[in-house]
N, C-alpha and C. Protein backbone atom coordinates (compact mmCIF):
# COMPACT_ATOMS: atom_id res chain seq x y z
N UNK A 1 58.28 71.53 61.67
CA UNK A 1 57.91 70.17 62.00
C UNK A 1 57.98 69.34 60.73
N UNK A 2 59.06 68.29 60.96
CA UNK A 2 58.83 67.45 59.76
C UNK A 2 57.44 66.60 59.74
N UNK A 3 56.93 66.19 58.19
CA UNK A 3 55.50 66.08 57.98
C UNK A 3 55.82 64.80 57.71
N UNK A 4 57.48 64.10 56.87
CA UNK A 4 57.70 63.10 56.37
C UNK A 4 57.77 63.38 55.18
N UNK A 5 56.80 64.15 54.49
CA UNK A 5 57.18 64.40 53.05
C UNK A 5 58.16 64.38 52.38
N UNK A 6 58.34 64.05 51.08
CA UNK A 6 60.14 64.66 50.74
C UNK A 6 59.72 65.04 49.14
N UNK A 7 60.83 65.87 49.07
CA UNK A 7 60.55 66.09 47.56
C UNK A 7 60.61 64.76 46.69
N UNK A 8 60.08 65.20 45.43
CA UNK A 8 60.31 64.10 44.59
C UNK A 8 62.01 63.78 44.21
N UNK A 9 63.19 64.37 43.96
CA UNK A 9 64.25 63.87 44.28
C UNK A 9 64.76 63.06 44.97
N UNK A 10 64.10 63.54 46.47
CA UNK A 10 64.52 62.43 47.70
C UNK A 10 63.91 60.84 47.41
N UNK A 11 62.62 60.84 47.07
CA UNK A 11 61.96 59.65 47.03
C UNK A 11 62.70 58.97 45.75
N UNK A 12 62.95 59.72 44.91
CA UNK A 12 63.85 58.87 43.44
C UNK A 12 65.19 58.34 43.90
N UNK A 13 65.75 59.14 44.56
CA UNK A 13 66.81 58.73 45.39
C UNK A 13 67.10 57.64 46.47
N UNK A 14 65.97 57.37 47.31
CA UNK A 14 65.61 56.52 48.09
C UNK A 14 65.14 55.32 46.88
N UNK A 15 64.70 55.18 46.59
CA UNK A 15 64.09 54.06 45.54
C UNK A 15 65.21 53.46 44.52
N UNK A 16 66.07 54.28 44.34
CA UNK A 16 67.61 53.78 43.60
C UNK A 16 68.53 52.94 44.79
N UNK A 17 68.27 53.87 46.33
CA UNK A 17 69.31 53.03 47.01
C UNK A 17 68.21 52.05 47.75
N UNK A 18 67.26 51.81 47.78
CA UNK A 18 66.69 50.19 48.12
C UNK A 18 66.83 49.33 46.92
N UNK A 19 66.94 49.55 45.68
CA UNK A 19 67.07 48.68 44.37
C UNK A 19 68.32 48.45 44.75
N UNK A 20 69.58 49.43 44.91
CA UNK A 20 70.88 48.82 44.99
C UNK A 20 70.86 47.95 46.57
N UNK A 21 70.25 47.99 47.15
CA UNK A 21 70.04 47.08 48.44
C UNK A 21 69.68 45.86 48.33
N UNK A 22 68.51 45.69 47.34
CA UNK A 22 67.85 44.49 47.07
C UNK A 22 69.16 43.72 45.88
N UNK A 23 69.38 44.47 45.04
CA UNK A 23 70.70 43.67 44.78
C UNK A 23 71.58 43.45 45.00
N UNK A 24 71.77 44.08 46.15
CA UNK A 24 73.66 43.20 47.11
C UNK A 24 72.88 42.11 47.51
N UNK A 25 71.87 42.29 48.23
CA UNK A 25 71.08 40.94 48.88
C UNK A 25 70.88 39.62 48.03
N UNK A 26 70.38 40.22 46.90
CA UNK A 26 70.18 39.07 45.75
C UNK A 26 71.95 38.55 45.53
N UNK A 27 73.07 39.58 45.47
CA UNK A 27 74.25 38.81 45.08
C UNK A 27 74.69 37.56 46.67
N UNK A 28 74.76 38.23 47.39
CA UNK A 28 74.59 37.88 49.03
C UNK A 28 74.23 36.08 48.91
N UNK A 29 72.31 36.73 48.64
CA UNK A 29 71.81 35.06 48.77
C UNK A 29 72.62 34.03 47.73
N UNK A 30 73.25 34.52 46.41
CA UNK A 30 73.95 33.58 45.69
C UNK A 30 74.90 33.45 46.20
N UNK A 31 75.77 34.19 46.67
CA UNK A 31 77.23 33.60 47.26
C UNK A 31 76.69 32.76 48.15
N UNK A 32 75.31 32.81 49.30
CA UNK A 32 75.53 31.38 50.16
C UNK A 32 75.01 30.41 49.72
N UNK A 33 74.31 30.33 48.48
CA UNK A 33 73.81 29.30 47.36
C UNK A 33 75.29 28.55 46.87
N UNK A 34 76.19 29.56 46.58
CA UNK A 34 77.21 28.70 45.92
C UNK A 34 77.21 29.04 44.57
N UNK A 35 76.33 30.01 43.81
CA UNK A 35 76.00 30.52 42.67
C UNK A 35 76.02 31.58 42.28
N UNK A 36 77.17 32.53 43.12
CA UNK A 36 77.77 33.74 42.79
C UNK A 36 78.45 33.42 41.47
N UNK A 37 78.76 34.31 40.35
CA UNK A 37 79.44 34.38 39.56
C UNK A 37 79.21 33.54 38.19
N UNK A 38 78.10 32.78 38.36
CA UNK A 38 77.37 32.18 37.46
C UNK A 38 75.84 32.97 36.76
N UNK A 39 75.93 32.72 36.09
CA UNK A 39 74.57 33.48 35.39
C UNK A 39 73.15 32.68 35.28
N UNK A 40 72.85 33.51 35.92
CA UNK A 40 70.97 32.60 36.18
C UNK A 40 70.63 31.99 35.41
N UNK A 41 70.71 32.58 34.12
CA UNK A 41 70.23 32.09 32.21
C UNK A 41 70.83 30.82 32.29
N UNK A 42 71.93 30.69 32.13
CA UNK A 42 72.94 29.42 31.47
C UNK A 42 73.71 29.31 32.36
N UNK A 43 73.94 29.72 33.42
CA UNK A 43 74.63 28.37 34.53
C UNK A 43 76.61 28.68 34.46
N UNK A 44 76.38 29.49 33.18
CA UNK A 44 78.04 29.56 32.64
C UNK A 44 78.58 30.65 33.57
N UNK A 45 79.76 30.85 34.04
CA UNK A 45 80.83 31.73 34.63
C UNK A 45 80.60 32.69 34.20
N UNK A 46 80.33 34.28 34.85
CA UNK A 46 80.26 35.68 34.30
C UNK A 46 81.64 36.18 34.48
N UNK A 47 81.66 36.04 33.81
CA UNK A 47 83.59 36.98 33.05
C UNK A 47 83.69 38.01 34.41
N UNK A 48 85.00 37.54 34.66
CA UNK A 48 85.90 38.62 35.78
C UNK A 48 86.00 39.97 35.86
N UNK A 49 85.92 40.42 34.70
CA UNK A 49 85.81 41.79 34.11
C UNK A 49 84.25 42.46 34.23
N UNK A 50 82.96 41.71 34.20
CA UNK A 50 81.79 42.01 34.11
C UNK A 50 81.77 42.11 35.92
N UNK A 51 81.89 41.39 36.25
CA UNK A 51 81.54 41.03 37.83
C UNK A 51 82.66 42.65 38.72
N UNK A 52 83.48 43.01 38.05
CA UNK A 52 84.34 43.70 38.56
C UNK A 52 83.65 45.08 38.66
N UNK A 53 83.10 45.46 37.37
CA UNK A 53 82.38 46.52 37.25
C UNK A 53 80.71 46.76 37.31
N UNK A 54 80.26 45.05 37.73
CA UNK A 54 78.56 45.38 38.09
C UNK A 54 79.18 44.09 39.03
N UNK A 55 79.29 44.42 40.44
CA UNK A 55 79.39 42.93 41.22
C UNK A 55 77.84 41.81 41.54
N UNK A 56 77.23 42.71 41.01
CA UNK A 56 75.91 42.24 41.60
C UNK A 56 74.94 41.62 40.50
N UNK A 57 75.62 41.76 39.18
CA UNK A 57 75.20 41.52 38.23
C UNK A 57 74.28 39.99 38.74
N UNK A 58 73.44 38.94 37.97
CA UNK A 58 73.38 37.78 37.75
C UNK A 58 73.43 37.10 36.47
N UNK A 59 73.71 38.11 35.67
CA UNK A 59 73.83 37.31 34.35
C UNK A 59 75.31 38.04 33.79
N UNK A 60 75.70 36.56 32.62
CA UNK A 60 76.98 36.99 31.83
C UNK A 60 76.13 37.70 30.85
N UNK A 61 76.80 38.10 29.87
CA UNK A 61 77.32 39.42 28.89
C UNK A 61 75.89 38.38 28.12
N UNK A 62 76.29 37.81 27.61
CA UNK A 62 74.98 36.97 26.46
C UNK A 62 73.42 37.10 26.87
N UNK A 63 73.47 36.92 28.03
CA UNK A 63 71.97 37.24 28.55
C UNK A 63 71.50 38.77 29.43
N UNK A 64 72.58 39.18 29.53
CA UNK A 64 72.43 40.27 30.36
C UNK A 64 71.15 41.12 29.28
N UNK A 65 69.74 41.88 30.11
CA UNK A 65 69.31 42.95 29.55
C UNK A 65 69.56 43.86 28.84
N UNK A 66 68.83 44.03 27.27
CA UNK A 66 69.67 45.06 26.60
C UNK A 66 69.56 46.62 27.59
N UNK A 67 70.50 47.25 27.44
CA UNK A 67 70.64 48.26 27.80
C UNK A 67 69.48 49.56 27.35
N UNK A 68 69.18 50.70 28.14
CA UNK A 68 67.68 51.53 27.73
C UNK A 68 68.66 52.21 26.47
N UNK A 69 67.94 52.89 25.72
CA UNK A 69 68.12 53.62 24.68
C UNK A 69 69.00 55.02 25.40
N UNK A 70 69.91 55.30 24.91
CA UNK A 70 70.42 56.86 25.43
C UNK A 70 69.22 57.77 25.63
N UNK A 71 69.78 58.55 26.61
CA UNK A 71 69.04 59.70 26.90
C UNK A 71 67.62 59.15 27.51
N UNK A 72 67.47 57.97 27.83
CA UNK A 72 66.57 57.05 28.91
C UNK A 72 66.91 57.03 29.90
N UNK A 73 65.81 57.20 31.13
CA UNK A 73 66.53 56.60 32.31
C UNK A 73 66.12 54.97 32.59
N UNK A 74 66.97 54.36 32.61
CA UNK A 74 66.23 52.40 32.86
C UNK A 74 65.97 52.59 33.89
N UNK A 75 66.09 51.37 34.70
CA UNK A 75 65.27 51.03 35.57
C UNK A 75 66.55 50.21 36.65
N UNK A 76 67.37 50.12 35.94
CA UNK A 76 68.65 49.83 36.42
C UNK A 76 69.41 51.18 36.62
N UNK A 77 70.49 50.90 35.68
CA UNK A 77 71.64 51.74 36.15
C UNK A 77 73.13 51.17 35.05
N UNK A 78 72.54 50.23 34.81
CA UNK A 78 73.95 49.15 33.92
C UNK A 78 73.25 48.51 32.88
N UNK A 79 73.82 47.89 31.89
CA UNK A 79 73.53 47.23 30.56
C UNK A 79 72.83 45.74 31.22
N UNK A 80 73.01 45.59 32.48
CA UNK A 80 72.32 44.05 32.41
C UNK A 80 71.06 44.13 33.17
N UNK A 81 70.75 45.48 33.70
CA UNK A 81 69.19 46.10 34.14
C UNK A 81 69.90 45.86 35.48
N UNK A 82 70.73 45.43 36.06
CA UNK A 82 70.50 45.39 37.41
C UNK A 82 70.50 47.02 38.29
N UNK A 83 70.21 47.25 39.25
CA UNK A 83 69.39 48.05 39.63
C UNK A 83 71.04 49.02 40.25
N UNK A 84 71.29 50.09 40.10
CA UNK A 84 71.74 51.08 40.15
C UNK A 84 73.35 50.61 39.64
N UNK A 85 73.43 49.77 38.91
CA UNK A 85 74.88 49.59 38.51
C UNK A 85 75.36 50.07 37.52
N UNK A 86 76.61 50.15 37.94
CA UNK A 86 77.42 51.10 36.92
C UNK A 86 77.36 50.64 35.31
N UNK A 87 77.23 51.47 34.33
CA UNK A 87 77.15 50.50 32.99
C UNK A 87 78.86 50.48 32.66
């Protein structure tokens, strides 16, 4: 009989893919804002190349979160903290 429980893997796992959920949503609500591809900070265009490899990013390269120290796990997943993206 399942109890619901899950190991602690499952729940770390689950908690990475609602963070990557909450940030398609967050990219989502900016595309119907009209403010996809702009960076929250400064308003300026996030480089084609950044957006290609974190689509969900909200900030360009200048403001993006420094990245955790190696051998850290962040809280993201990518250099701009957003939540399970690729660095």
């Amino acid at each position: 009989m399942d109890d619901g429980a899950r190991p602690d893997g499952d729940a770390a796992e689950l908690d990475l893919v609602e963070a990557d959920l909450a940030a398609v949503d967050a990219a989502l609500e900016r595309l119907d804002a009209g403010t996809y591809g702009r960076c929250e900070a400064c308003g300026e265009p996030i480089a084609e190349e950044r957006l290609a490899v974190s689509p969900t990013t909200p900030f360009c390269d200048r403001h993006a979160p420094a990245a955790p120290p190696p051998g850290t796990s962040g809280a993201g997943g990518g250099p701009d903290g957003t939540p399970g993206a690729p660095g």
